[in-house]
PDB file of N, CA and C in Angstrom:
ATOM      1  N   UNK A   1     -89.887  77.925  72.747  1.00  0.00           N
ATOM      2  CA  UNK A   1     -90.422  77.408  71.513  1.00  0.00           C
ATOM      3  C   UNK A   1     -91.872  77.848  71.396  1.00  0.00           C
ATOM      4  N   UNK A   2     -92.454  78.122  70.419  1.00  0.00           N
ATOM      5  CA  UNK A   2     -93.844  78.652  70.136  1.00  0.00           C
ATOM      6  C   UNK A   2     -94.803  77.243  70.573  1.00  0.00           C
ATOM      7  N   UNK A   3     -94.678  76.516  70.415  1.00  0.00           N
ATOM      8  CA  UNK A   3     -95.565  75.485  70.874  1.00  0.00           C
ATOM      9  C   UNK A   3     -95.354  74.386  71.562  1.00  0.00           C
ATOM     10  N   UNK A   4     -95.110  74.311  72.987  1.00  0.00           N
ATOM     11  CA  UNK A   4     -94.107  73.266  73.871  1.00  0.00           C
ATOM     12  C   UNK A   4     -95.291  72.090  73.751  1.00  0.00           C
ATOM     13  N   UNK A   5     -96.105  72.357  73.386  1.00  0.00           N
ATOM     14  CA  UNK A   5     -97.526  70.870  73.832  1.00  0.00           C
ATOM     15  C   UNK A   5     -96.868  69.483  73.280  1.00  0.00           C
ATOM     16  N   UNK A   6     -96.269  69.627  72.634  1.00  0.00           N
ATOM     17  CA  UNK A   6     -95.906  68.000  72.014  1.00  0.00           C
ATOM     18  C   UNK A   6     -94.573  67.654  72.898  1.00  0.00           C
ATOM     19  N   UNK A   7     -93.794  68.502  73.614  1.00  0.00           N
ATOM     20  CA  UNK A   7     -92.595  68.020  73.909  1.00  0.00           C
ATOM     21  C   UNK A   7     -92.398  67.840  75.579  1.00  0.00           C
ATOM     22  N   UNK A   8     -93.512  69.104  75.859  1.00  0.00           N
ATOM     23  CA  UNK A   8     -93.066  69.416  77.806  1.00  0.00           C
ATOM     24  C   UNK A   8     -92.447  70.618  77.812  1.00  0.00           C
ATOM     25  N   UNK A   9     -92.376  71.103  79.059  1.00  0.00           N
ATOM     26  CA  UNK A   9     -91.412  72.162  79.171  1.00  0.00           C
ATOM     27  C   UNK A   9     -91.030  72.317  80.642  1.00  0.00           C
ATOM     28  N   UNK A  10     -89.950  73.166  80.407  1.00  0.00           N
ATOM     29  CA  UNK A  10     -88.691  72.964  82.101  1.00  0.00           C
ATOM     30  C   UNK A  10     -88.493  74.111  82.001  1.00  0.00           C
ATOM     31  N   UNK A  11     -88.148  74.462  83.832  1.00  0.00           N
ATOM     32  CA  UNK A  11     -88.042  75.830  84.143  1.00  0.00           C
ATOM     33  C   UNK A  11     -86.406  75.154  84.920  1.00  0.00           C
ATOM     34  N   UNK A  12     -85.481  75.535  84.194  1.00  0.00           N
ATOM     35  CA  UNK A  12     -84.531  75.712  85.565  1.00  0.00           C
ATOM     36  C   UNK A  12     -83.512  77.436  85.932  1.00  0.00           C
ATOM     37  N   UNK A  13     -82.866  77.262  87.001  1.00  0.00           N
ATOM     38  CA  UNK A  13     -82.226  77.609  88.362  1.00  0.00           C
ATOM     39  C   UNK A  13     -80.975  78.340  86.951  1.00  0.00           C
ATOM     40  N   UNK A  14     -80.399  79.166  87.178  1.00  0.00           N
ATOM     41  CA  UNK A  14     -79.545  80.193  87.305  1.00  0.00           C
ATOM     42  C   UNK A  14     -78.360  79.230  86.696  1.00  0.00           C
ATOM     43  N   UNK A  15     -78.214  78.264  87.734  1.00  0.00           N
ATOM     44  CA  UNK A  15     -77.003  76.985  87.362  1.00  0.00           C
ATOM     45  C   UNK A  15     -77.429  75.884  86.792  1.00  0.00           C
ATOM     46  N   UNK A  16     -78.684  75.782  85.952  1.00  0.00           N
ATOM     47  CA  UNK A  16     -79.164  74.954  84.940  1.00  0.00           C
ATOM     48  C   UNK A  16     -79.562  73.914  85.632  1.00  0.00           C
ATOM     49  N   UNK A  17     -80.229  73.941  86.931  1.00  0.00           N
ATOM     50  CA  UNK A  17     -80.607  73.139  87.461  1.00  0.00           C
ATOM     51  C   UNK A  17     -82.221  73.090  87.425  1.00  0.00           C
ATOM     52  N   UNK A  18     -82.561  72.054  87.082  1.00  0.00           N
ATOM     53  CA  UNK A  18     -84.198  71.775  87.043  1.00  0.00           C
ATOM     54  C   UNK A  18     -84.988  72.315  87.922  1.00  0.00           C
ATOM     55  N   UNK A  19     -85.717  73.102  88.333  1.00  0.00           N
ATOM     56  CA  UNK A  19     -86.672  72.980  89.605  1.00  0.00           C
ATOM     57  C   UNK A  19     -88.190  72.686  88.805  1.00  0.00           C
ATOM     58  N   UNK A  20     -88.553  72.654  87.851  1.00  0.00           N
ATOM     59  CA  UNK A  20     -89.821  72.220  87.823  1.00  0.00           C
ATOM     60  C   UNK A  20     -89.709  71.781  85.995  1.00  0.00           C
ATOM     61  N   UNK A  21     -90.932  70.774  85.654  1.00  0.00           N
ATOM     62  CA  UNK A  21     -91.035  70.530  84.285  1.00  0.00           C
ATOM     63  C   UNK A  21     -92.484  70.188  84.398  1.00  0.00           C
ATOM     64  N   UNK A  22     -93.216  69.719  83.580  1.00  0.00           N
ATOM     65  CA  UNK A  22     -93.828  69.470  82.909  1.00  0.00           C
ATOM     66  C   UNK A  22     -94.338  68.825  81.356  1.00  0.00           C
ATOM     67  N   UNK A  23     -94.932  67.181  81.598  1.00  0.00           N
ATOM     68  CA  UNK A  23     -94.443  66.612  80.167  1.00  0.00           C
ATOM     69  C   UNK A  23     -95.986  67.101  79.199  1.00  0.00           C
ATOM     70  N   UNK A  24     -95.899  66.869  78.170  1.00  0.00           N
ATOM     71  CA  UNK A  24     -96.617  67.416  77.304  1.00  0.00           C
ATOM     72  C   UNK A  24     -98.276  67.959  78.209  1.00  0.00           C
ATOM     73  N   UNK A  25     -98.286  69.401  78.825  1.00  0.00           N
ATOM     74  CA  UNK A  25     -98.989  70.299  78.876  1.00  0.00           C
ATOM     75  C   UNK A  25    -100.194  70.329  78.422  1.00  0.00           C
ATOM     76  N   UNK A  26    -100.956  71.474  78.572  1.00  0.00           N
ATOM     77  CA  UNK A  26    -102.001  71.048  77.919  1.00  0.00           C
ATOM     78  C   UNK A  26    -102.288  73.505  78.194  1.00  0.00           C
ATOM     79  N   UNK A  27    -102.564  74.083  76.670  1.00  0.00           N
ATOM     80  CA  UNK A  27    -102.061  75.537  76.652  1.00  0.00           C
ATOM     81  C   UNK A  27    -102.339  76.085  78.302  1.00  0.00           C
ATOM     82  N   UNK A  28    -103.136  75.816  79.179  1.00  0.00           N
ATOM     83  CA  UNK A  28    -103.358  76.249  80.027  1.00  0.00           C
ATOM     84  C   UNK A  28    -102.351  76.057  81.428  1.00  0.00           C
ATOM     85  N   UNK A  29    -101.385  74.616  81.315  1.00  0.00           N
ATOM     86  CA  UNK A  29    -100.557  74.176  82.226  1.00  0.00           C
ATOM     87  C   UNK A  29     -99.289  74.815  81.819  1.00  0.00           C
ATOM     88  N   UNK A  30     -98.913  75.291  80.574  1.00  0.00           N
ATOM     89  CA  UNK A  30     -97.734  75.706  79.807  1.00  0.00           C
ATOM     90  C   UNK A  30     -97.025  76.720  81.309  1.00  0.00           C
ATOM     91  N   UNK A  31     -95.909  76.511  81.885  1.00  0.00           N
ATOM     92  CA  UNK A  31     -95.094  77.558  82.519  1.00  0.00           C
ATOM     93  C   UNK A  31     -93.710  77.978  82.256  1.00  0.00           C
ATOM     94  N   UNK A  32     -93.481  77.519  80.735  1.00  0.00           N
ATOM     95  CA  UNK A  32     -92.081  78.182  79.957  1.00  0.00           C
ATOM     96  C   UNK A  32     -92.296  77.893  78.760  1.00  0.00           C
ATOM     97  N   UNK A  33     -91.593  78.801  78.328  1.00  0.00           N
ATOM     98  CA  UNK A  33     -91.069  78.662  76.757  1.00  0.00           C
ATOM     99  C   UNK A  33     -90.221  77.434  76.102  1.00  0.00           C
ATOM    100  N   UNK A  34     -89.567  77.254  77.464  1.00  0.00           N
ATOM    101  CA  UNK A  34     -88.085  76.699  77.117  1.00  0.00           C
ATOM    102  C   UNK A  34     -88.642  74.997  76.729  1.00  0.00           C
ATOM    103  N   UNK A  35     -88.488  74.672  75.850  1.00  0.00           N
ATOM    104  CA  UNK A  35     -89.564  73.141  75.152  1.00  0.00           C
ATOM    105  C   UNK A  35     -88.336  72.209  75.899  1.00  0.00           C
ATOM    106  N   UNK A  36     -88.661  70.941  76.579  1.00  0.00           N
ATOM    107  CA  UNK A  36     -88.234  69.523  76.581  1.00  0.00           C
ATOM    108  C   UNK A  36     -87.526  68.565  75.972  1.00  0.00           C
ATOM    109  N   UNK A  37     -86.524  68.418  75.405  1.00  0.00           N
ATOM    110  CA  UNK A  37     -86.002  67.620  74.210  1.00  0.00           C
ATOM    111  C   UNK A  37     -84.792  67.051  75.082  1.00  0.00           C
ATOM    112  N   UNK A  38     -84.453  65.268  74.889  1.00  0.00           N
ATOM    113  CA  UNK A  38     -83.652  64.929  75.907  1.00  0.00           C
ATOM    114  C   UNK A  38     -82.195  64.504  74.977  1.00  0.00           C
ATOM    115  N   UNK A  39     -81.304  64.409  75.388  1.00  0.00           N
ATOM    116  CA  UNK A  39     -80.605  63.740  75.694  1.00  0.00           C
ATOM    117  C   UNK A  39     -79.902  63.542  76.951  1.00  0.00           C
ATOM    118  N   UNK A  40     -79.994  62.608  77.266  1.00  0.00           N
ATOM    119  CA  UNK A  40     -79.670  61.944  78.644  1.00  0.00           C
ATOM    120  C   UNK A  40     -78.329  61.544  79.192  1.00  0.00           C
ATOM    121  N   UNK A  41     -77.752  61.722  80.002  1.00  0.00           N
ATOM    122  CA  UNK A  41     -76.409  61.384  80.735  1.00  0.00           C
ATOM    123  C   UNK A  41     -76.817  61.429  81.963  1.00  0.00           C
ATOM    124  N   UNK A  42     -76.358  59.915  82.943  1.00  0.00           N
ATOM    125  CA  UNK A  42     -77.455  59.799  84.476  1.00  0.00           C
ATOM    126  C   UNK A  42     -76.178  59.304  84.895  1.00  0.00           C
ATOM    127  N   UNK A  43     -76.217  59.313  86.088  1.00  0.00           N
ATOM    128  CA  UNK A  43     -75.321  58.449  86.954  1.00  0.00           C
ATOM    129  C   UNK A  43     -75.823  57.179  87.277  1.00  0.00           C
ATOM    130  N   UNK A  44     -74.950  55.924  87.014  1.00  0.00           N
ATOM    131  CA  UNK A  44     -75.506  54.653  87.375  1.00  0.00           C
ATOM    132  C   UNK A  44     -76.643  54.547  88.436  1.00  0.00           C
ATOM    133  N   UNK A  45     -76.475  55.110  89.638  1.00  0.00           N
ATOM    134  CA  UNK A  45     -77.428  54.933  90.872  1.00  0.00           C
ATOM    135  C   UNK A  45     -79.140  55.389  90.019  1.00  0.00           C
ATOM    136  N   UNK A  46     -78.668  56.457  89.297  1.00  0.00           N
ATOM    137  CA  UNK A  46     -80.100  56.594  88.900  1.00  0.00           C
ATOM    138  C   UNK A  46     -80.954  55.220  88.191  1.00  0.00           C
ATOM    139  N   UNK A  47     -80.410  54.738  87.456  1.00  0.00           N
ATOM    140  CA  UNK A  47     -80.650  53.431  87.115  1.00  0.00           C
ATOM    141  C   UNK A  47     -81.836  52.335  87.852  1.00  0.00           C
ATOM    142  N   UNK A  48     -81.368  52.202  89.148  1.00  0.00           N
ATOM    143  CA  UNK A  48     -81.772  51.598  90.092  1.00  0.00           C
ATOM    144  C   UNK A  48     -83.518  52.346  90.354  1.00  0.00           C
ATOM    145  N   UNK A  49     -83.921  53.277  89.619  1.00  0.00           N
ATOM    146  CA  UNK A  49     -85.632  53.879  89.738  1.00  0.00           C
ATOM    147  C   UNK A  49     -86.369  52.910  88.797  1.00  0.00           C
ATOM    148  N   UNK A  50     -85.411  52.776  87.547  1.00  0.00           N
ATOM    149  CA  UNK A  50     -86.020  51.397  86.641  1.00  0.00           C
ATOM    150  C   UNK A  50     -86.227  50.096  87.078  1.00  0.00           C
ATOM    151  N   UNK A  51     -86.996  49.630  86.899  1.00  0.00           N
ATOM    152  CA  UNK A  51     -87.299  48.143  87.559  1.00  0.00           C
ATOM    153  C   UNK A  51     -87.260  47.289  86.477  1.00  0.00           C
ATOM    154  N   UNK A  52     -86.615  46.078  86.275  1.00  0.00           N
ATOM    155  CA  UNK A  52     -86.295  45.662  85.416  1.00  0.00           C
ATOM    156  C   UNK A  52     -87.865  44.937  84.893  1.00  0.00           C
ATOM    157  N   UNK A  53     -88.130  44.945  83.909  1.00  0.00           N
ATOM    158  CA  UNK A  53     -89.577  44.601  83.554  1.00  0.00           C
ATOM    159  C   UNK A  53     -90.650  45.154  83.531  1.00  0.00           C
ATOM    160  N   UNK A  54     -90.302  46.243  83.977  1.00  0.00           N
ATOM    161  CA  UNK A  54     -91.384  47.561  84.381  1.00  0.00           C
ATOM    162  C   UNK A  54     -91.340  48.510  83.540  1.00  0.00           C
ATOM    163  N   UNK A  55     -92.652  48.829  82.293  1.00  0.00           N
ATOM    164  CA  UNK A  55     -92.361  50.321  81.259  1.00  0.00           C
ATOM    165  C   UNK A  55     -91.910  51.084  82.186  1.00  0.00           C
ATOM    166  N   UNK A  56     -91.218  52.005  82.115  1.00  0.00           N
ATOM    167  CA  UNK A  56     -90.737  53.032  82.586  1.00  0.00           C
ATOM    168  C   UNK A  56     -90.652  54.089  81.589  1.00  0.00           C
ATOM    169  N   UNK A  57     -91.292  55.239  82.063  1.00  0.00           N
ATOM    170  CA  UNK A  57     -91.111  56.771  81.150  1.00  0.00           C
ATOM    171  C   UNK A  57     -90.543  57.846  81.651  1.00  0.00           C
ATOM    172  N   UNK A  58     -89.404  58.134  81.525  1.00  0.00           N
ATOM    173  CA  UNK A  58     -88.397  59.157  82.129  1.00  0.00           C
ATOM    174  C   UNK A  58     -89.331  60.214  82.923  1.00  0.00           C
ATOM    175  N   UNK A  59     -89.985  61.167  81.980  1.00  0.00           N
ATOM    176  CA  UNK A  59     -90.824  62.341  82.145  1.00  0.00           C
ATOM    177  C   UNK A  59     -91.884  61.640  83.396  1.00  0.00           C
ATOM    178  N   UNK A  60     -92.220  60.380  83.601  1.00  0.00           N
ATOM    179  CA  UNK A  60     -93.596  60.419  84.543  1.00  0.00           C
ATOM    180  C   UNK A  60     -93.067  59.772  85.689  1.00  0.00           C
ATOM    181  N   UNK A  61     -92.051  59.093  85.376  1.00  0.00           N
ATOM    182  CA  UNK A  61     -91.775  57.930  86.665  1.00  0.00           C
ATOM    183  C   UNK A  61     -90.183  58.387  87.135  1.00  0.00           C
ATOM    184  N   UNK A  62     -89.302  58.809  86.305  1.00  0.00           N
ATOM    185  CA  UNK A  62     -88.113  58.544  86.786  1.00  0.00           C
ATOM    186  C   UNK A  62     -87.678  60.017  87.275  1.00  0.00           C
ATOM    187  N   UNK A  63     -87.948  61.468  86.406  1.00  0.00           N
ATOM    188  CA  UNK A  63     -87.341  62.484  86.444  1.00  0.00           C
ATOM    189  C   UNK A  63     -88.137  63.170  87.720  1.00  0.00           C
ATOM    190  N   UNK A  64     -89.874  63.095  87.805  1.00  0.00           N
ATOM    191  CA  UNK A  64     -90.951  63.432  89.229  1.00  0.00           C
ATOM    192  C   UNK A  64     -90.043  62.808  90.686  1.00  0.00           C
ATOM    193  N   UNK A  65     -89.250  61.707  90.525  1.00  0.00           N
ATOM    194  CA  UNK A  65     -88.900  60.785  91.613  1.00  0.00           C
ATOM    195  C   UNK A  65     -87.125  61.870  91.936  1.00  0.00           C
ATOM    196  N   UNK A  66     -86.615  62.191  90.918  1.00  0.00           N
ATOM    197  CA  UNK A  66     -85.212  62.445  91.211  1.00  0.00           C
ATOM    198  C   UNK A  66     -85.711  64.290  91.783  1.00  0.00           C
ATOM    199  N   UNK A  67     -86.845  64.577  91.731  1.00  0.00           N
ATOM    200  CA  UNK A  67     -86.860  66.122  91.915  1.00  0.00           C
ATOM    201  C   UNK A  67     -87.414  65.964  93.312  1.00  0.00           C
ATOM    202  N   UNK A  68     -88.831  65.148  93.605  1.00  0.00           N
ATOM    203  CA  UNK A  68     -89.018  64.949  95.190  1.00  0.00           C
ATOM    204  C   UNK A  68     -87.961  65.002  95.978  1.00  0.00           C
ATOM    205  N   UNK A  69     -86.739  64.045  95.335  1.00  0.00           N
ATOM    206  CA  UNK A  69     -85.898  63.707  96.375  1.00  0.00           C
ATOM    207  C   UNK A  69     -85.045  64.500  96.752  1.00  0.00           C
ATOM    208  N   UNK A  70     -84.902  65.609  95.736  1.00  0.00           N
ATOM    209  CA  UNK A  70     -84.006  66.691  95.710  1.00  0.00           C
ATOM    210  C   UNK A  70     -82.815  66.609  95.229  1.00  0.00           C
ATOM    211  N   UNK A  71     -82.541  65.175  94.447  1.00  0.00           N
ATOM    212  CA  UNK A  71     -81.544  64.665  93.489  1.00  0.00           C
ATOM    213  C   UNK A  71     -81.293  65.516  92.924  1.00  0.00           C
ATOM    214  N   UNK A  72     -79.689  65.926  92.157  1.00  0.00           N
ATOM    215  CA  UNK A  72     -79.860  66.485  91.102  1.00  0.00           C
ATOM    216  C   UNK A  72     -80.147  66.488  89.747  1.00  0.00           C
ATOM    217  N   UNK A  73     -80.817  67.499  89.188  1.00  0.00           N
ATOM    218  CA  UNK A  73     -81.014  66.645  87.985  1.00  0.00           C
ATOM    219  C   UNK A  73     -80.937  68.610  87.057  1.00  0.00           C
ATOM    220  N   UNK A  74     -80.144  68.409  86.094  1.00  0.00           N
ATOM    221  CA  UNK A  74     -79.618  69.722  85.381  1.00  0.00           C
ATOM    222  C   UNK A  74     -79.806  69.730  84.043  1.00  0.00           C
ATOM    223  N   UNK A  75     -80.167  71.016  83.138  1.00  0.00           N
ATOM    224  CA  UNK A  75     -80.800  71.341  81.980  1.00  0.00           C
ATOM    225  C   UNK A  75     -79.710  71.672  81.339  1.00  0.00           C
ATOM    226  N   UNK A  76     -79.650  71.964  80.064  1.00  0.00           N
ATOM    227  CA  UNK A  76     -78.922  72.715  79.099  1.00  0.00           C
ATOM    228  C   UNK A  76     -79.966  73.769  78.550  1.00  0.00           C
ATOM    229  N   UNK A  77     -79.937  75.039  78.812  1.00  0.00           N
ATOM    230  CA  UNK A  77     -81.201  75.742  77.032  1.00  0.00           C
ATOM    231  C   UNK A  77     -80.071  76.009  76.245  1.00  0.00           C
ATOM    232  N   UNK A  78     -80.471  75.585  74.977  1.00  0.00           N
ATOM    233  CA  UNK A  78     -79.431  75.831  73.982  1.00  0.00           C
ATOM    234  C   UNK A  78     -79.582  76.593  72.990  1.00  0.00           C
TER     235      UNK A  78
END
């Protein structure tokens, strides 16, 4: 996309697997084209990163936690 700054952007793997993202950038952090836009399908266990009562923001708290761990976590570019 010509301008990923408002959305983030993700680099994945051959088999549409995530290895790195980045949420809204800043022109100098930009390392793809490919812009951020979700729709989501998780497996219950993922669930359990939310704390019930706790804001939670996919991009800062939940998706950084499933890539440390080496969880999977997989893209579509469409």
């Amino acid at each position: 996309m010509p301008n990923p700054l408002e959305y983030g952007v993700i680099i994945t793997d051959a088999d549409g697997r995530v290895t790195q993202f980045l949420e809204k950038p800043s022109w100098g952090e930009v390392i793809s084209d490919t812009g951020q836009h979700r729709h989501l399908c998780a497996q219950p266990s993922v669930l359990e990163l939310v704390k019930e009562g706790v804001p939670t923001d996919w991009s800062k708290d939940v998706f950084p936690q499933l890539l440390a761990a080496g969880r999977p976590l997989y893209g579509y570019v469409g």
